[in-house]
C-alpha atoms as a PDB file:
ATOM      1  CA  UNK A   1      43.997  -7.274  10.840  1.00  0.00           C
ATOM      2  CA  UNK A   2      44.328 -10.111  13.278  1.00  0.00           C
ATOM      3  CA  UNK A   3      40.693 -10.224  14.191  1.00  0.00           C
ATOM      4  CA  UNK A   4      39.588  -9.538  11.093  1.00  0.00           C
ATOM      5  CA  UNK A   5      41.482 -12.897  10.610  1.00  0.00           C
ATOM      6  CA  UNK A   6      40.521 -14.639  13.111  1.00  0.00           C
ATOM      7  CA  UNK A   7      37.005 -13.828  12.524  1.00  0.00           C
ATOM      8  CA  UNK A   8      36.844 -14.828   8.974  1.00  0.00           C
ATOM      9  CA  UNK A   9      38.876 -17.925   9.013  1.00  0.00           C
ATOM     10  CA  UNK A  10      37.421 -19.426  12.672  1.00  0.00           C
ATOM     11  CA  UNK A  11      34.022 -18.273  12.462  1.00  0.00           C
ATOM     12  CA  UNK A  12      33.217 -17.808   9.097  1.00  0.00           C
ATOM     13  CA  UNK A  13      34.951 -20.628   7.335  1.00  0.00           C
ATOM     14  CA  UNK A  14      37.097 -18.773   4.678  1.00  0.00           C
ATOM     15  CA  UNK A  15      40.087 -20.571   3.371  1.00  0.00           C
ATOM     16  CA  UNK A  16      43.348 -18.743   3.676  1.00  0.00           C
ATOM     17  CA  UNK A  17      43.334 -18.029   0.259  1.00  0.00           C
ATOM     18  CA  UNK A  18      40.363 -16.110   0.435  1.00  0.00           C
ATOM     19  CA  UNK A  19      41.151 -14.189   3.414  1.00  0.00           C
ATOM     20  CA  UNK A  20      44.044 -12.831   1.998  1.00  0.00           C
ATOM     21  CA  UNK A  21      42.509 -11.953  -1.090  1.00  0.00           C
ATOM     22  CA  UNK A  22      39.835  -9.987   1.022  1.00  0.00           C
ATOM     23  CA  UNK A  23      42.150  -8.315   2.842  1.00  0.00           C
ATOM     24  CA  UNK A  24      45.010  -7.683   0.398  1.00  0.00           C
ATOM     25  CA  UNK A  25      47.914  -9.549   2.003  1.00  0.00           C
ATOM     26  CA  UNK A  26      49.733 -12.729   1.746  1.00  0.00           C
ATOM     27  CA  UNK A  27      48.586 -16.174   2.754  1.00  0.00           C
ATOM     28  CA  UNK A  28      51.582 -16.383   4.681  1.00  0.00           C
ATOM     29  CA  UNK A  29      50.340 -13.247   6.551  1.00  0.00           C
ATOM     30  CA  UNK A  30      46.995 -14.643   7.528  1.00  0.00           C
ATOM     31  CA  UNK A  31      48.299 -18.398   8.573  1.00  0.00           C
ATOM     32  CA  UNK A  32      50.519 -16.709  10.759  1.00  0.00           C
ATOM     33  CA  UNK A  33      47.954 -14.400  12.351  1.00  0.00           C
ATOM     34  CA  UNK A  34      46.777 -16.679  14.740  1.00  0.00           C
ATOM     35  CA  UNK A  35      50.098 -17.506  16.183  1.00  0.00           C
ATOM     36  CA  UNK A  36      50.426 -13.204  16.604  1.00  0.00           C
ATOM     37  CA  UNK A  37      47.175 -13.411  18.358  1.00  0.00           C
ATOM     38  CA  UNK A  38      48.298 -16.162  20.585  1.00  0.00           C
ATOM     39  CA  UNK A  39      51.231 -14.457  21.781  1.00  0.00           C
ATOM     40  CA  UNK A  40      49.501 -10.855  22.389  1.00  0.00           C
ATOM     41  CA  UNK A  41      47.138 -13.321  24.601  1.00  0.00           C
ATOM     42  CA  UNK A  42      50.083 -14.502  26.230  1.00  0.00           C
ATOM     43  CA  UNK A  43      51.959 -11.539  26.867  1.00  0.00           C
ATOM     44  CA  UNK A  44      48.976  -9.346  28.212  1.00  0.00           C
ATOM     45  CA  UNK A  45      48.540  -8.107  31.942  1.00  0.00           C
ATOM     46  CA  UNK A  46      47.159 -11.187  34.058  1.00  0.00           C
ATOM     47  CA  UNK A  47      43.216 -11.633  34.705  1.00  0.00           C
ATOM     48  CA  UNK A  48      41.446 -10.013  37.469  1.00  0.00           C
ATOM     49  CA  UNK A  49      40.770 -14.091  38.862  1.00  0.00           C
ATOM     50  CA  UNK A  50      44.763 -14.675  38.511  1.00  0.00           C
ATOM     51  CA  UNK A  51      45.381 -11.415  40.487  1.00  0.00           C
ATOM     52  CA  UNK A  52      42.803 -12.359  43.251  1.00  0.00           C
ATOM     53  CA  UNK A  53      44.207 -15.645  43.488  1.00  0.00           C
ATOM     54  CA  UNK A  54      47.964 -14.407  43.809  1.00  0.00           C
ATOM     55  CA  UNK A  55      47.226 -12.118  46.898  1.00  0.00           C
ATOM     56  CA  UNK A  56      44.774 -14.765  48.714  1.00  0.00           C
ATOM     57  CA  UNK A  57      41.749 -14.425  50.466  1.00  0.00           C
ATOM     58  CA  UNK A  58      43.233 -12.632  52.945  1.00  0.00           C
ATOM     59  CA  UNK A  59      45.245  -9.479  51.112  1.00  0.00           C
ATOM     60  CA  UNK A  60      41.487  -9.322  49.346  1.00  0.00           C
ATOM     61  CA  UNK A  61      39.791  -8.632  52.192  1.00  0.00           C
ATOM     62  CA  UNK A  62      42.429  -6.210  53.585  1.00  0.00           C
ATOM     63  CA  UNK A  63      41.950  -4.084  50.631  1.00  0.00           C
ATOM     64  CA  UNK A  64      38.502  -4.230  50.303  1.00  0.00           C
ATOM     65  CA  UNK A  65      38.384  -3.572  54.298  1.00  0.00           C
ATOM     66  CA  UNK A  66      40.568  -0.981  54.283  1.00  0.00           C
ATOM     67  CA  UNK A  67      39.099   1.323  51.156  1.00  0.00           C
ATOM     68  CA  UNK A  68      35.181   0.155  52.038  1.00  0.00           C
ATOM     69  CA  UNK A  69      34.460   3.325  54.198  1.00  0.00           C
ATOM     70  CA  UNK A  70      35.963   5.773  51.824  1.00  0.00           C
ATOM     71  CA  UNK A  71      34.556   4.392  49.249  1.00  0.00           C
ATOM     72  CA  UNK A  72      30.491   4.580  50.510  1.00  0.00           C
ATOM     73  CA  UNK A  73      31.449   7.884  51.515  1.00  0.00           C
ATOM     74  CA  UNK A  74      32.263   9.469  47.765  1.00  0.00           C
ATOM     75  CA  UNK A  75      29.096   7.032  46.803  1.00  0.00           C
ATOM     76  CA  UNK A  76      27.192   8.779  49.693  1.00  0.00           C
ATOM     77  CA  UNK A  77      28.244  12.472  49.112  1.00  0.00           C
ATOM     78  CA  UNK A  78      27.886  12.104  44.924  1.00  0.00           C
ATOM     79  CA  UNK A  79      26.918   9.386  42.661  1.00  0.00           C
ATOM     80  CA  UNK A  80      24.194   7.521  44.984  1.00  0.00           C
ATOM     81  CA  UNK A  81      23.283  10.742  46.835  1.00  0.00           C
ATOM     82  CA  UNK A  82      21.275   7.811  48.967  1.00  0.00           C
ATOM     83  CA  UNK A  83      19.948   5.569  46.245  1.00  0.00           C
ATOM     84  CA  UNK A  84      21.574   2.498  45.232  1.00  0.00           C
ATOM     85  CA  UNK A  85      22.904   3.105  41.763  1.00  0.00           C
ATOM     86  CA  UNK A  86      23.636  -0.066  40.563  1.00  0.00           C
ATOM     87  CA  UNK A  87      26.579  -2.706  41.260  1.00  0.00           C
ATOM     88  CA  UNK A  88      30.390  -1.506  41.409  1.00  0.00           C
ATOM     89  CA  UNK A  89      33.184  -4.125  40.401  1.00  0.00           C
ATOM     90  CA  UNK A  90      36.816  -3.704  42.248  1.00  0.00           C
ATOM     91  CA  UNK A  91      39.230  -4.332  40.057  1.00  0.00           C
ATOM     92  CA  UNK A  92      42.944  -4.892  41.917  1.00  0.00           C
ATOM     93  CA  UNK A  93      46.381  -4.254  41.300  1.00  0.00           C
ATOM     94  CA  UNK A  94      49.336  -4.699  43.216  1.00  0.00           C
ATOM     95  CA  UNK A  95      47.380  -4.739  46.331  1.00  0.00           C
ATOM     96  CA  UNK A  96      45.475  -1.434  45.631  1.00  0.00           C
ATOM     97  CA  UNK A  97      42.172  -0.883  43.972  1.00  0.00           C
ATOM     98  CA  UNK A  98      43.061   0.539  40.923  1.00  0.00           C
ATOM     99  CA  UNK A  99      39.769   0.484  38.984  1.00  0.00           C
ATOM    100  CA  UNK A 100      35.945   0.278  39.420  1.00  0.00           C
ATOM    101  CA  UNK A 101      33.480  -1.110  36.720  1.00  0.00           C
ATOM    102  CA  UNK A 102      30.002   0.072  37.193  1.00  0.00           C
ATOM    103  CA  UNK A 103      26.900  -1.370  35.775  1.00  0.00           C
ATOM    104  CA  UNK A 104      24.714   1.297  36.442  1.00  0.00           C
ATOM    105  CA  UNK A 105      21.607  -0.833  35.889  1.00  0.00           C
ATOM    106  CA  UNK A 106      21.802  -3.426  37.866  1.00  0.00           C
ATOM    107  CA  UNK A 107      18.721  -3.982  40.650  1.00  0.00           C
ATOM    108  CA  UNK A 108      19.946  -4.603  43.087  1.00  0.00           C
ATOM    109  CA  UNK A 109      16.865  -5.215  44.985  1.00  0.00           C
ATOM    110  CA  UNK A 110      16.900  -8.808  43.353  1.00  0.00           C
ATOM    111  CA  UNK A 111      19.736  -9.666  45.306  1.00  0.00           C
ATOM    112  CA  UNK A 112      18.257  -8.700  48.972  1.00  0.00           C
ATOM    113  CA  UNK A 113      19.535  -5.314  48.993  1.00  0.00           C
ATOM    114  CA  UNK A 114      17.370  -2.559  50.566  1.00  0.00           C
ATOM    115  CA  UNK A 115      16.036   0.056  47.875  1.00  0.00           C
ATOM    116  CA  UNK A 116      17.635   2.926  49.831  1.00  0.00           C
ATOM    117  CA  UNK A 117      20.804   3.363  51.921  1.00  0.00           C
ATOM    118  CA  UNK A 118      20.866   5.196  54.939  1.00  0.00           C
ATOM    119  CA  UNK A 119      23.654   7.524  55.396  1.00  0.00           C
END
């Protein structure tokens, strides 16, 4: 319900009034959905940047150092099988990488990057 809220009073326009109507609940209930929304914001797990930024340049490029050679291998042996698949994104956690975003896509030969990997 809170996006819905948020979407229809800050984007849309609608009055409180209207929102509520539309959605079968108080006006109370919507005015106070933004202030919910705020505080999920609030309380959620930190950004990727604020992570980065907490273990310094240094812890970064420990980690990324340290799981680099395991990780082209599995690339290697499986998903690139030689060919550059697109662009992986690290994403950290209490000084491990606990995630990788893939955009499978991505040329990489616009960025320099040789159209082939030797193994």
């Amino acid at each position: 319900m809170i996006r819905a809220v948020l979407i229809l009073r800050e984007v849309l326009s609608f009055s409180a009034a209207e929102v509520a109507a539309q959605l079968d609940t108080s006006t109370a209930s919507v005015n106070s959905a933004p202030q919910r929304a705020r505080k999920a914001i609030d309380s959620a797990a930190p950004t990727q940047q604020t992570v980065l930024r907490d273990l310094g340049d240094e812890a970064v490029s420990a980690i990324v150092t340290r799981g680099r050679d395991e990780i082209r291998a599995f690339l290697l042996r499986g998903p690139l099988e030689s060919v550059p698949g697109g662009l992986g994104v690290l994403t950290i956690r209490s000084g491990h990488v606990a995630d990788v975003t893939a955009f499978l896509d991505a040329d990489l030969t616009r960025f320099g990057r040789p159209p082939s990997i030797s193994p």
